[in-house]
C-alpha atoms as a PDB file:
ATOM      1  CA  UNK A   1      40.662  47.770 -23.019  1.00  0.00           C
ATOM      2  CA  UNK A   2      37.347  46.669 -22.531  1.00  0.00           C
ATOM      3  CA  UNK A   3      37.511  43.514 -25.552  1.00  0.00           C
ATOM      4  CA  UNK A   4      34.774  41.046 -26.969  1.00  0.00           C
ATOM      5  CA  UNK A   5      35.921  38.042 -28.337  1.00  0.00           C
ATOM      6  CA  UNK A   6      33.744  35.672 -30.789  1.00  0.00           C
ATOM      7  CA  UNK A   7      34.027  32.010 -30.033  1.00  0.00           C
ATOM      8  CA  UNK A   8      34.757  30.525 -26.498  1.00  0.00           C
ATOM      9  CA  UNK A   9      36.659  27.409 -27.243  1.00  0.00           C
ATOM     10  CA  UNK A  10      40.255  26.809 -26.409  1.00  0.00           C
ATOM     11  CA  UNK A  11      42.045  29.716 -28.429  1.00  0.00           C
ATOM     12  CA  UNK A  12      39.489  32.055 -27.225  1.00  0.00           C
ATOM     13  CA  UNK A  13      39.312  31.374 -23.519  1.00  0.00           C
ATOM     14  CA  UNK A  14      43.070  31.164 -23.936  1.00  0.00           C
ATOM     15  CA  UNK A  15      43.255  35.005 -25.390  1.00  0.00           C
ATOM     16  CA  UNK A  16      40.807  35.934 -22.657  1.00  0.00           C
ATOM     17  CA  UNK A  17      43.039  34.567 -19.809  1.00  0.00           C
ATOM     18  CA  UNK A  18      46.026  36.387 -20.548  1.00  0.00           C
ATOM     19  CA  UNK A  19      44.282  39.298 -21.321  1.00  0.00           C
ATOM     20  CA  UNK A  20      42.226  39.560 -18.077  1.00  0.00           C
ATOM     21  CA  UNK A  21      45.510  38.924 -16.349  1.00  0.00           C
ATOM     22  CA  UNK A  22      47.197  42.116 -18.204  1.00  0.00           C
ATOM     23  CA  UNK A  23      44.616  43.737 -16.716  1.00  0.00           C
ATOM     24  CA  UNK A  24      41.711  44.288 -19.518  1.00  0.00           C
ATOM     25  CA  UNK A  25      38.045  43.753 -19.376  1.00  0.00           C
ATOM     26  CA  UNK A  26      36.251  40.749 -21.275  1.00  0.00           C
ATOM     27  CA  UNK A  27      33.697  39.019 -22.247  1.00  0.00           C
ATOM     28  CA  UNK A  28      33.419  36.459 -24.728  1.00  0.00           C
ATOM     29  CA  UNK A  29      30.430  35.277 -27.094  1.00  0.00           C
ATOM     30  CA  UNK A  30      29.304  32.007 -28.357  1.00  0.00           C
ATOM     31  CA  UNK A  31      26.270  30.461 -30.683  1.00  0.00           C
ATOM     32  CA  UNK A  32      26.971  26.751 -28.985  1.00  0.00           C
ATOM     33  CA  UNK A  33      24.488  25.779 -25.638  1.00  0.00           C
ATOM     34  CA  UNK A  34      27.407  25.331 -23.901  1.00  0.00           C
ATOM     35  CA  UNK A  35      31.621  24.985 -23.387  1.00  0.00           C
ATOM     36  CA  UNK A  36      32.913  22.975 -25.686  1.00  0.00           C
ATOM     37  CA  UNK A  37      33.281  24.011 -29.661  1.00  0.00           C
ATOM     38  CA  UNK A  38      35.481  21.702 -31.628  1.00  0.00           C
ATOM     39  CA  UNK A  39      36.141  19.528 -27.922  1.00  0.00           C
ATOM     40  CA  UNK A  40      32.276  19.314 -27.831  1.00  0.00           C
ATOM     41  CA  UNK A  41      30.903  16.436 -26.050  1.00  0.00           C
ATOM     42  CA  UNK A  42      27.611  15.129 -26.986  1.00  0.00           C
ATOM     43  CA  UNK A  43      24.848  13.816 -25.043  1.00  0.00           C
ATOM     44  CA  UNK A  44      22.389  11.360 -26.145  1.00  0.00           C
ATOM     45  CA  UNK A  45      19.247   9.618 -24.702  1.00  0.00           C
ATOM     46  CA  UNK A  46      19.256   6.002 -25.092  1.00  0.00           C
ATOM     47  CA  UNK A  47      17.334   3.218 -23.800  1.00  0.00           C
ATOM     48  CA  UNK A  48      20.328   2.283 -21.325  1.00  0.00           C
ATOM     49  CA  UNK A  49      20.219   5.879 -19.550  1.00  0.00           C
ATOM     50  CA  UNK A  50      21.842   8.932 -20.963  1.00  0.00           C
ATOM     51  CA  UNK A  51      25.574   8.547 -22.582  1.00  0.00           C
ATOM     52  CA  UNK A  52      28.077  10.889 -23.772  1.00  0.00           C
ATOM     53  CA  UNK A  53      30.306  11.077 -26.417  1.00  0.00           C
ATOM     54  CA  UNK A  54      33.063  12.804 -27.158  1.00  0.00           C
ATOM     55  CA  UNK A  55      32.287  13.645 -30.701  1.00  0.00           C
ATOM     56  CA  UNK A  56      34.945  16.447 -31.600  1.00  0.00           C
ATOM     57  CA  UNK A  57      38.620  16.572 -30.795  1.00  0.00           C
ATOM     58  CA  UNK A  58      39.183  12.946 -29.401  1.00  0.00           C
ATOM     59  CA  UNK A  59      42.622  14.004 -27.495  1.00  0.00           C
ATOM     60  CA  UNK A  60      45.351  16.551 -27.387  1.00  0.00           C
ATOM     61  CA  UNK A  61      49.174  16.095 -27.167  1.00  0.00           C
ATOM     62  CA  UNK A  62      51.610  18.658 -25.517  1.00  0.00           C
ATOM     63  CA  UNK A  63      55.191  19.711 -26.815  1.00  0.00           C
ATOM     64  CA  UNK A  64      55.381  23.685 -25.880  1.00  0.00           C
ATOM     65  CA  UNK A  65      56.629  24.176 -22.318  1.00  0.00           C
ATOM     66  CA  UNK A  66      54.039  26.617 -21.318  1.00  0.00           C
ATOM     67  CA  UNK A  67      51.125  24.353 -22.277  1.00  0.00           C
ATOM     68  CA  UNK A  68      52.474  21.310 -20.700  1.00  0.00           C
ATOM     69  CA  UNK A  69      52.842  23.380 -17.803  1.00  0.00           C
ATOM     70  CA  UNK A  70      48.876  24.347 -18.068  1.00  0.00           C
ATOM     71  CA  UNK A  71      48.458  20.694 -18.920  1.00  0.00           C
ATOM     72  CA  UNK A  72      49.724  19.727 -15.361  1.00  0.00           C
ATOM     73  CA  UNK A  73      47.588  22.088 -13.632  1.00  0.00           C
ATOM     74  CA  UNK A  74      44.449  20.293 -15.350  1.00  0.00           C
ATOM     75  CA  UNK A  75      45.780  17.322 -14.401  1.00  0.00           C
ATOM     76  CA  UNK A  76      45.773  18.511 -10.801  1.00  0.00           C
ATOM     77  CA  UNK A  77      42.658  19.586 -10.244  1.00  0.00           C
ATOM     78  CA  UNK A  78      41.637  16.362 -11.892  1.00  0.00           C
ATOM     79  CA  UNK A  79      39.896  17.549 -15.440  1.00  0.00           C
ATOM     80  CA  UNK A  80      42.868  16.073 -17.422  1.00  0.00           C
ATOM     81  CA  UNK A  81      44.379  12.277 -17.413  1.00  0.00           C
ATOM     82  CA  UNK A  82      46.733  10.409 -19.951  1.00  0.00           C
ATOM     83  CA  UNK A  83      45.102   8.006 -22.663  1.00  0.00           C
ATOM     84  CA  UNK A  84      47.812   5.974 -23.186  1.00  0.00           C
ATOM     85  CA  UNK A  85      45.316   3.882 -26.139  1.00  0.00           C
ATOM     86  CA  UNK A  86      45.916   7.019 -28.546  1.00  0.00           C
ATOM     87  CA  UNK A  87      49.260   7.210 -28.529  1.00  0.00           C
ATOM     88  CA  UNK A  88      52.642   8.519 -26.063  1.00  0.00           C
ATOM     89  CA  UNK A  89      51.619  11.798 -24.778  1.00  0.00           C
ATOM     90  CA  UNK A  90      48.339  11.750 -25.437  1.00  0.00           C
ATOM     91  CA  UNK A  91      45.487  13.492 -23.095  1.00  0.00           C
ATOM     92  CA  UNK A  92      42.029  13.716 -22.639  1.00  0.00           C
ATOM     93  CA  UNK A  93      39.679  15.916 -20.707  1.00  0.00           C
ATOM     94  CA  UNK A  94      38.069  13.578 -17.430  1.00  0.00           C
ATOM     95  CA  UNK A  95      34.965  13.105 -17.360  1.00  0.00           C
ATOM     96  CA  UNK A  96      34.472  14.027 -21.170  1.00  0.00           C
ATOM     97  CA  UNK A  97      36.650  16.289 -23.339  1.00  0.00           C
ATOM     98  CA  UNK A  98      34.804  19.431 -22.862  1.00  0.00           C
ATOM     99  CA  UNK A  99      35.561  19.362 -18.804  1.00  0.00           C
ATOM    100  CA  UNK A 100      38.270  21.357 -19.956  1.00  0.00           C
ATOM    101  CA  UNK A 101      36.958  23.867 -21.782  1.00  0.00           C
ATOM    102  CA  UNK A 102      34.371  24.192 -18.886  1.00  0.00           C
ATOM    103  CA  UNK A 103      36.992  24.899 -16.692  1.00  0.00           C
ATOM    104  CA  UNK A 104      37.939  27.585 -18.624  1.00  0.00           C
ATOM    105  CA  UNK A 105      35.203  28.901 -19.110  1.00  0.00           C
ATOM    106  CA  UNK A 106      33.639  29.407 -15.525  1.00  0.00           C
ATOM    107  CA  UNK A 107      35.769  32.188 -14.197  1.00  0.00           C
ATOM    108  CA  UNK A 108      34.820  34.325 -17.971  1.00  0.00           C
ATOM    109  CA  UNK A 109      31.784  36.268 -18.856  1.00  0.00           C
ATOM    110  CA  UNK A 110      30.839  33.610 -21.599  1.00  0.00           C
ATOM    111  CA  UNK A 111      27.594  34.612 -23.677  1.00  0.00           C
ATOM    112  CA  UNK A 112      26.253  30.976 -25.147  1.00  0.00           C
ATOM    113  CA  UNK A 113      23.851  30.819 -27.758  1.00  0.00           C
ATOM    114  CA  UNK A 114      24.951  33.992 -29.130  1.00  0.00           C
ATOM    115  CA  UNK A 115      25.339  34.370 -32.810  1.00  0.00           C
ATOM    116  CA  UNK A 116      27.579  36.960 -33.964  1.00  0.00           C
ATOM    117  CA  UNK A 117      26.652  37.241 -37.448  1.00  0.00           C
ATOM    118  CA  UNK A 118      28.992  41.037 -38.061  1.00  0.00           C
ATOM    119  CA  UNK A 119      30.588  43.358 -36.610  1.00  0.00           C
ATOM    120  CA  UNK A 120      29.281  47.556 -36.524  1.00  0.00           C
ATOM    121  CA  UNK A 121      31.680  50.650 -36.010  1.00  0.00           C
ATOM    122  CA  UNK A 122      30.259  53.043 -33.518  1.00  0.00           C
ATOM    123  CA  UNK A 123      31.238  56.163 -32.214  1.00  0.00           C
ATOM    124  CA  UNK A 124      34.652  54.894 -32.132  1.00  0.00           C
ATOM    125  CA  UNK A 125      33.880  51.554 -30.674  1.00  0.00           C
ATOM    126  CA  UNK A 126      32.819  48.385 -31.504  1.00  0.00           C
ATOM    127  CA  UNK A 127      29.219  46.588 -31.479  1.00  0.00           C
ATOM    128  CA  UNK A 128      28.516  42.846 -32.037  1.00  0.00           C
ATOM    129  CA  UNK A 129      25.300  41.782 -33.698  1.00  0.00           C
ATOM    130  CA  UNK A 130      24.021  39.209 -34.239  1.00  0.00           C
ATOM    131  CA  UNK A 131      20.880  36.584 -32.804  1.00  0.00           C
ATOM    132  CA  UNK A 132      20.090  34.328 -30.281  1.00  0.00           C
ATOM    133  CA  UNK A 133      18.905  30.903 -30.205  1.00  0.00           C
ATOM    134  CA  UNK A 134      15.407  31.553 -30.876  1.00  0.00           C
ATOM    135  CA  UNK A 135      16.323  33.954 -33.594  1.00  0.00           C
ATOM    136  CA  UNK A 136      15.787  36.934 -31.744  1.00  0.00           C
ATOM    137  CA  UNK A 137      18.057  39.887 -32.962  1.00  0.00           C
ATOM    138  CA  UNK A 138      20.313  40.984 -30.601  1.00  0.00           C
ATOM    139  CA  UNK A 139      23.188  43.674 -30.008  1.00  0.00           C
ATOM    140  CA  UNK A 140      26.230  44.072 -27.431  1.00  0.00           C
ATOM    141  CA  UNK A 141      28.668  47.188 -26.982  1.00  0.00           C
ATOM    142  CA  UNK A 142      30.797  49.191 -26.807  1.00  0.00           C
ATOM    143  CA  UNK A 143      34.351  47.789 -27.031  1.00  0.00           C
ATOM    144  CA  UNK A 144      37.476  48.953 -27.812  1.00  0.00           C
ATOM    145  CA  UNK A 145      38.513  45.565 -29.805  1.00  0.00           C
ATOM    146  CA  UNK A 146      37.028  42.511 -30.747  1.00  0.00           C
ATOM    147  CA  UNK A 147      39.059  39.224 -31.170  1.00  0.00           C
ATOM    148  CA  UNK A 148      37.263  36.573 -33.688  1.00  0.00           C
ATOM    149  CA  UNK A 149      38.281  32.750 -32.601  1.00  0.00           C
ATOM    150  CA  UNK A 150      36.581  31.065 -35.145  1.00  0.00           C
ATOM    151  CA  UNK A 151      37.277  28.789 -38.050  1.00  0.00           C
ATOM    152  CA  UNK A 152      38.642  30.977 -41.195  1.00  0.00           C
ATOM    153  CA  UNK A 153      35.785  30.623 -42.964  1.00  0.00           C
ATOM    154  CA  UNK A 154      33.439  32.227 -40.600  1.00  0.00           C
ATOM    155  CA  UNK A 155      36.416  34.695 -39.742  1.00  0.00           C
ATOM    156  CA  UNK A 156      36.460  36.134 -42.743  1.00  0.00           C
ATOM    157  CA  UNK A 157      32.795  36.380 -43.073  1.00  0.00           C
ATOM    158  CA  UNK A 158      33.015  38.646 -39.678  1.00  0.00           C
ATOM    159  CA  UNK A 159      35.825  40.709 -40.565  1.00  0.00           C
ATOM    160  CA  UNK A 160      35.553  41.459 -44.205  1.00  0.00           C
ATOM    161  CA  UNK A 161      34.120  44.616 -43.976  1.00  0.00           C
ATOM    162  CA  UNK A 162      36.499  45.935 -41.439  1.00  0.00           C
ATOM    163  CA  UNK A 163      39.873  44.858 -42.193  1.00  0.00           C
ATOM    164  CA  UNK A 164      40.668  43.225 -45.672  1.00  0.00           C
ATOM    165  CA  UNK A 165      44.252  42.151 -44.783  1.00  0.00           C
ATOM    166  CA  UNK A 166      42.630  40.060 -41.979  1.00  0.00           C
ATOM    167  CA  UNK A 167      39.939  38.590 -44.290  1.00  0.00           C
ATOM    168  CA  UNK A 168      42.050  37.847 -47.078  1.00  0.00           C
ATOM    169  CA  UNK A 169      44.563  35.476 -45.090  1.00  0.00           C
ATOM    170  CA  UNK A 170      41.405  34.100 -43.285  1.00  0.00           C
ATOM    171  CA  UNK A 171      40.178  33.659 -46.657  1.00  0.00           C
ATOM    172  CA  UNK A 172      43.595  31.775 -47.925  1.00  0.00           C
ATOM    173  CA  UNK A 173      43.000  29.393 -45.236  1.00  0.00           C
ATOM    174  CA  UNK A 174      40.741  25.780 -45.720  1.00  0.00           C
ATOM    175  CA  UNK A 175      39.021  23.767 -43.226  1.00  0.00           C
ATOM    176  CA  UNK A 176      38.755  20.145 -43.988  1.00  0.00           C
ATOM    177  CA  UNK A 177      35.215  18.505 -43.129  1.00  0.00           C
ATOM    178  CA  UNK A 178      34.803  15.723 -40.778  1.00  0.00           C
ATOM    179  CA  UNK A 179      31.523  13.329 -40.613  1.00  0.00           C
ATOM    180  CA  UNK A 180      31.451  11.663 -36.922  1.00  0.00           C
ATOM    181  CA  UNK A 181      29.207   8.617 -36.067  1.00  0.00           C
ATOM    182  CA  UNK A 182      28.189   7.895 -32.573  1.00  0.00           C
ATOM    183  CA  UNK A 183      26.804   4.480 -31.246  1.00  0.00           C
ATOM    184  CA  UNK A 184      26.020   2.789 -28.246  1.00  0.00           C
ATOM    185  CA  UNK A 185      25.481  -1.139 -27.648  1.00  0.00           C
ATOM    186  CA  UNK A 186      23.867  -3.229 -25.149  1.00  0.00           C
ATOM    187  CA  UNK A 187      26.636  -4.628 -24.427  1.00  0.00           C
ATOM    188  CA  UNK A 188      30.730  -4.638 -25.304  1.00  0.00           C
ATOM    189  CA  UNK A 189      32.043  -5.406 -29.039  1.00  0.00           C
ATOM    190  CA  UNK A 190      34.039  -8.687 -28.987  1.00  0.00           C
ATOM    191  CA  UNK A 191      37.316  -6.956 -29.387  1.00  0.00           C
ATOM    192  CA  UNK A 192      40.327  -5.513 -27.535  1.00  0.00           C
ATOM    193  CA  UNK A 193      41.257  -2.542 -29.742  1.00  0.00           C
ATOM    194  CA  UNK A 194      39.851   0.424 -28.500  1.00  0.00           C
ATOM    195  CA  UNK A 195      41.053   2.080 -31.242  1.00  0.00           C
ATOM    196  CA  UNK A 196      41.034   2.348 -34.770  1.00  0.00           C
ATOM    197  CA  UNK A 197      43.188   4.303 -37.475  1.00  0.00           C
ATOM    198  CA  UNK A 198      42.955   4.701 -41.132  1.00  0.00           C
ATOM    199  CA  UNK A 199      40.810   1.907 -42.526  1.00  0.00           C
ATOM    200  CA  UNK A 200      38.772   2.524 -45.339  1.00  0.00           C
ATOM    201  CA  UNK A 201      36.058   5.068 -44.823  1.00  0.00           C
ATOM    202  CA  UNK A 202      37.239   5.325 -41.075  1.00  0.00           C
ATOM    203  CA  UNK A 203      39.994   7.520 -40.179  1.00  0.00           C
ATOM    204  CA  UNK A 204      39.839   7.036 -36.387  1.00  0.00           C
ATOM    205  CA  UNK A 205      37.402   5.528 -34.308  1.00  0.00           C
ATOM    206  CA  UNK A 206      37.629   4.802 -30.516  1.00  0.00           C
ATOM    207  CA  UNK A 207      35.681   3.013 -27.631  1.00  0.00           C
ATOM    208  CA  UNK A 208      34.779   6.417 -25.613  1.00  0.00           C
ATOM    209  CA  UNK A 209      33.692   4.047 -22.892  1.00  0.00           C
ATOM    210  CA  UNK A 210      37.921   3.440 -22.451  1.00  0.00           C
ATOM    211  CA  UNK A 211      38.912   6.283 -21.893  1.00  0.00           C
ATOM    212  CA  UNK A 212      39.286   7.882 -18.315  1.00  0.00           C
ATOM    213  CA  UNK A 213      36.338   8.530 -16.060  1.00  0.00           C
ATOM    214  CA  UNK A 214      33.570   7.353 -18.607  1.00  0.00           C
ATOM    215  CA  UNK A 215      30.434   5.736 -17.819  1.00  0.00           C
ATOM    216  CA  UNK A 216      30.946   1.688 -18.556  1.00  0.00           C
ATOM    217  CA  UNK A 217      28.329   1.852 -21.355  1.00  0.00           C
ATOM    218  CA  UNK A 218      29.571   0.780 -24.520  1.00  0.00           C
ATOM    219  CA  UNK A 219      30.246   3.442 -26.410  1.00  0.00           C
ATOM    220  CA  UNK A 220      32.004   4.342 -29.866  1.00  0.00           C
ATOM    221  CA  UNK A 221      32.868   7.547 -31.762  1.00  0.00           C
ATOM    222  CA  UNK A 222      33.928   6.486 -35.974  1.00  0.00           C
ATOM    223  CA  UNK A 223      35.149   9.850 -37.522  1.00  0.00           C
ATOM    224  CA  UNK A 224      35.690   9.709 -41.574  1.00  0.00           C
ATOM    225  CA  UNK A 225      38.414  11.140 -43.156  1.00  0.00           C
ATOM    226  CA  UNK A 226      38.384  14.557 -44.633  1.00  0.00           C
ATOM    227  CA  UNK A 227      38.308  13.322 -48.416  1.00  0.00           C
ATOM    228  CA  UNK A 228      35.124  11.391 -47.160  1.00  0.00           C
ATOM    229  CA  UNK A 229      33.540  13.783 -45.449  1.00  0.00           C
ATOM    230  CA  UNK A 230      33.871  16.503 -48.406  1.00  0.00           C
ATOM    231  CA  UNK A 231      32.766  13.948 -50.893  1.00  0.00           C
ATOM    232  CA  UNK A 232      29.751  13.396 -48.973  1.00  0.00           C
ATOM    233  CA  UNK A 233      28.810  16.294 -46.832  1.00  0.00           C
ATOM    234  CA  UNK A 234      25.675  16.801 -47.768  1.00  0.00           C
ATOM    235  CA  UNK A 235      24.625  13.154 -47.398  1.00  0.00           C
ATOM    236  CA  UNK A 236      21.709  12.371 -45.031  1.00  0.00           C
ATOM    237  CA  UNK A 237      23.226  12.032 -41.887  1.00  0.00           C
ATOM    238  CA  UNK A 238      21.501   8.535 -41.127  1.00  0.00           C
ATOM    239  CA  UNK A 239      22.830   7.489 -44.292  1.00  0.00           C
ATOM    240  CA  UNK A 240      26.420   8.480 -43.156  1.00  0.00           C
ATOM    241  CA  UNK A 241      25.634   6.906 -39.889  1.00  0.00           C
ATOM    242  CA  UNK A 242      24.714   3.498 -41.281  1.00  0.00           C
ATOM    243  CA  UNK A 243      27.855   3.501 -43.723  1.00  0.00           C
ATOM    244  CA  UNK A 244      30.275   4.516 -40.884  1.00  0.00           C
ATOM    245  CA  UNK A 245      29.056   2.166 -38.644  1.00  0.00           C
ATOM    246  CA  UNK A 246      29.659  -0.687 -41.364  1.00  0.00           C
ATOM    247  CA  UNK A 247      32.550   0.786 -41.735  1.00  0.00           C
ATOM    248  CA  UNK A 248      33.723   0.101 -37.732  1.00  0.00           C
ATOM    249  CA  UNK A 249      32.190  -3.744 -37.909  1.00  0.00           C
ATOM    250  CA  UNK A 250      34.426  -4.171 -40.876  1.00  0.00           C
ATOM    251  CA  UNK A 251      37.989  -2.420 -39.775  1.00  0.00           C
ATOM    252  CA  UNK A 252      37.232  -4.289 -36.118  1.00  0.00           C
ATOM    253  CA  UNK A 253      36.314  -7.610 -38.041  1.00  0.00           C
ATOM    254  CA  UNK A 254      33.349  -8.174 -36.101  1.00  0.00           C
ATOM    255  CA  UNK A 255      29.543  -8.440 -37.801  1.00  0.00           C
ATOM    256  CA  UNK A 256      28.199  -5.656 -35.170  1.00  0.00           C
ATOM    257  CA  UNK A 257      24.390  -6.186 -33.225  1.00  0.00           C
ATOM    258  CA  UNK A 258      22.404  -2.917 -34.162  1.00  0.00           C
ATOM    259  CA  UNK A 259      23.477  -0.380 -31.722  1.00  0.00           C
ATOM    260  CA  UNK A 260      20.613   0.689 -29.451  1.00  0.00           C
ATOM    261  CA  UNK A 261      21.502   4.302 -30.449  1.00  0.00           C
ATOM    262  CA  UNK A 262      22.961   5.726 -33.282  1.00  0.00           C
ATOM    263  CA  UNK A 263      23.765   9.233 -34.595  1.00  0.00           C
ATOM    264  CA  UNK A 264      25.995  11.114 -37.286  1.00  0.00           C
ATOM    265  CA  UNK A 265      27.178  14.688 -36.726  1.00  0.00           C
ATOM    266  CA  UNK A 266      28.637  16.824 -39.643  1.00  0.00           C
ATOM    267  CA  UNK A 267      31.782  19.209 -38.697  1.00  0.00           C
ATOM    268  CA  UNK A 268      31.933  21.522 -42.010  1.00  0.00           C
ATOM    269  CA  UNK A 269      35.248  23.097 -40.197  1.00  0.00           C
ATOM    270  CA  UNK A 270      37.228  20.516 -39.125  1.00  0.00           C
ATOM    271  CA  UNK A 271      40.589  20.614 -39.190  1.00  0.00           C
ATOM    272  CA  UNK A 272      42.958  23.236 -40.231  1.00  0.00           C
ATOM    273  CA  UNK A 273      45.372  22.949 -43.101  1.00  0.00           C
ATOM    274  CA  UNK A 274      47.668  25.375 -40.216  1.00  0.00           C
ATOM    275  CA  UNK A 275      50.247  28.074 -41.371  1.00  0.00           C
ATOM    276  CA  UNK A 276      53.032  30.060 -39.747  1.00  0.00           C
ATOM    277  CA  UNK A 277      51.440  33.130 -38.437  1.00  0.00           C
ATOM    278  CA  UNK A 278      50.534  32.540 -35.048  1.00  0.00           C
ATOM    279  CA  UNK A 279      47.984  35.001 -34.646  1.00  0.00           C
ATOM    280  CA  UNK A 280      46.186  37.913 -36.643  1.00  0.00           C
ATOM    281  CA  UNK A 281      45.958  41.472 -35.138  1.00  0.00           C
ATOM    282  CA  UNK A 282      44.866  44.694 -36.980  1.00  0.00           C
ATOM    283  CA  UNK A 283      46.226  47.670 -35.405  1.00  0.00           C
ATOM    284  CA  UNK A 284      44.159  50.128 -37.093  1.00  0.00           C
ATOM    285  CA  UNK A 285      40.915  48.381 -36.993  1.00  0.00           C
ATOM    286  CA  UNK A 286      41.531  46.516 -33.483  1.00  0.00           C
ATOM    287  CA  UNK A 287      40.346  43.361 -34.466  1.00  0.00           C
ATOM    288  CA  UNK A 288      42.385  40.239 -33.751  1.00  0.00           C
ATOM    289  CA  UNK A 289      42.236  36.992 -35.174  1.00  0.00           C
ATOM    290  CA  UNK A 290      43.373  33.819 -33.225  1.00  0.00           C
ATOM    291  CA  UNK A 291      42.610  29.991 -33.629  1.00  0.00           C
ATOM    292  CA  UNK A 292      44.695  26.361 -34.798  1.00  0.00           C
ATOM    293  CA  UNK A 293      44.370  27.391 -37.986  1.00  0.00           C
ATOM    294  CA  UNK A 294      47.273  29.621 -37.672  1.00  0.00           C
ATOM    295  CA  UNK A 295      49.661  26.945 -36.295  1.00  0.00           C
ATOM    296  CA  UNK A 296      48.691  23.699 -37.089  1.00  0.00           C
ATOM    297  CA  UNK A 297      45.424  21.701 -36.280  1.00  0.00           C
ATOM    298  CA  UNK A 298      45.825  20.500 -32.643  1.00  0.00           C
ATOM    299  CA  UNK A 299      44.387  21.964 -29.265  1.00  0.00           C
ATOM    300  CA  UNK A 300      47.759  22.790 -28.116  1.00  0.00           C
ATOM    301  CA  UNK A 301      48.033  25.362 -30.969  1.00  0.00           C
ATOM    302  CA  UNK A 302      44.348  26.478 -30.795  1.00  0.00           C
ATOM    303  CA  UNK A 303      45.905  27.714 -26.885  1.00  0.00           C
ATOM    304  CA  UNK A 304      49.065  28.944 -27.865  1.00  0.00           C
ATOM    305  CA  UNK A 305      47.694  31.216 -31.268  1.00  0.00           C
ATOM    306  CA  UNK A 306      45.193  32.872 -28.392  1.00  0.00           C
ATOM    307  CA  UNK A 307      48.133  33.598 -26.080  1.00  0.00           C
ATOM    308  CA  UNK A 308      50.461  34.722 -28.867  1.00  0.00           C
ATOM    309  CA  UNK A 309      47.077  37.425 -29.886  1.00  0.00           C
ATOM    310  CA  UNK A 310      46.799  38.217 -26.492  1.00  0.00           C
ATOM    311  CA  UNK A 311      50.588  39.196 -26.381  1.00  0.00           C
ATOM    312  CA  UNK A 312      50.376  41.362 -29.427  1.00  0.00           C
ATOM    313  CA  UNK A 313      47.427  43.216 -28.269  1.00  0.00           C
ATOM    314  CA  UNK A 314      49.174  44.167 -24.720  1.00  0.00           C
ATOM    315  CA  UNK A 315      52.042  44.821 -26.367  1.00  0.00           C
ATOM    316  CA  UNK A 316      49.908  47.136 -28.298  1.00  0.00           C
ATOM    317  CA  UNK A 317      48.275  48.705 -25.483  1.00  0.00           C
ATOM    318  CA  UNK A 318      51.818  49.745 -23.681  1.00  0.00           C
ATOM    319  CA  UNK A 319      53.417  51.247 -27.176  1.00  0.00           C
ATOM    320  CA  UNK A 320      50.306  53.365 -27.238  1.00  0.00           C
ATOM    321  CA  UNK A 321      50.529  54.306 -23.518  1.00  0.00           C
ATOM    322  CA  UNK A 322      54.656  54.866 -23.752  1.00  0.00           C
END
């Protein structure tokens, strides 16, 4: 099969691997600049240099035997360490938590800046359209299937058309918002927690400059939780920026010096409320539908629902070939 899949984050690059390695062509699409999606990293000029943050997915844990295994071949070629700070078992990419998902990416045919806004039947095959980042309409084809690794939301808005089943469960499923406030200081906070969980507006926030392989700058990431975020997620973000950094002054106890950068990013799609299905796949349409939202929300199942797709789809191929 010659496939296209939508999104190139972990459940996507994960669905591409195995299904490069049963032997099919493809190549993957992408509206971010870059690797990354919800384990973006975010870079930001300051008057101290640039720093980074890593303003998405702030570690992953490992339980399933065939992603720790992966897990200790990142950790090998040394894009993966342990963060003991965020818990037992906890990871992080090295230098920043997209390294990972650049690693991935690299060996794939990865479209960025691509907007897939549908999907057009063909002649029997499938075309992407969709537009670039300077709003240029643009059009790729033909495949034989197309795998969507997106949040449900957006799924469904892709799929609709094609294959209700798909939609509807897509549909079923909620992401919960997340507002994320980055700062840097001059110099360090007065504190030795790196780490903060569940106090008032703040449902985690961490020293990024702690974890492995960071720059020394002092650095912090303050995500809100998802009640938060939905009540306000339409607030300005330099209002949300100014609460959530009040917010880390008063779960750390400390009356905080104005940060010589500050920022507030807005995650509409979040986190996953998860479900039992593993991964979507139409065998009539040939469209597939992978992502966490079909396990649970954590990385580890964003890579094991694109495996599990890629296993249906080979399967597929050889019942059709026997």
């Amino acid at each position: 099969m010659n496939v296209a899949i939508v999104g190139a984050g972990m459940a996507g690059l994960s669905c591409a691997d195995r299904l490069i390695s049963g032997g099919h062509k493809v190549s993957l699409f992408d509206k971010g600049r870059g690797p990354g999606g919800r384990m973006s990293t975010r870079r930001m000029t300051t008057p101290l240099g640039e720093v980074q943050f890593d303003h998405g997915a702030q570690y992953f844990t490992v339980r399933d035997p065939a992603f720790m295994a992966q897990v200790a071949r990142w950790s090998a070629s040394g894009v993966a360490a342990p963060w003991p700070p965020a818990g037992t078992g906890a990871w992080v990419g090295v230098p920043a938590m997209n390294t990972v998902i650049r690693e991935m990416a690299d060996p794939h045919d990865v479209a960025f800046g691509w907007h897939v806004r549908g999907l057009v039947r063909r002649d029997g095959a499938w075309w992407l359209t969709g537009d670039n980042n300077v709003a240029q309409r643009i059009e790729a084809g033909p495949f034989d299937a197309v795998v969507v690794a997106i949040p449900p939301e957006q799924a469904a808005a892709i799929v609709a058309l094609h294959d209700l089943a798909l939609a509807s469960t897509a549909l079923a499923a909620r992401s919960q918002p997340c507002w994320t406030g980055m700062y840097a200081f001059a110099a360090p906070l007065p504190t030795d927690q790196d780490t903060v969980r569940h106090a008032g507006c703040v449902n985690w926030a961490a020293r990024n400059a702690a974890k492995p392989g960071r720059t020394a700058t002092e650095t912090w990431v303050v995500q809100a939780g998802p009640q938060w975020s939905a009540d306000h997620i339409e607030d300005d973000a330099g209002d949300v920026a100014a609460t959530l950094l009040a917010g880390l002054g008063s779960a750390l106890n400390l009356t905080l010096p104005e940060p010589v950068a500050a920022s507030a990013h807005r995650w509409r799609y979040a986190m996953s409320t998860g479900s039992d299905l593993g991964a979507l796949w139409g065998e009539k349409s040939r469209i597939g539908v992978c992502g966490d939202w079909l396990l649970g929300p954590r990385v580890e199942n964003a890579w094991l629902s694109g495996k599990a797709l890629a296993n249906r789809m080979l399967d597929s191929v050889r019942v059709a070939a026997a």
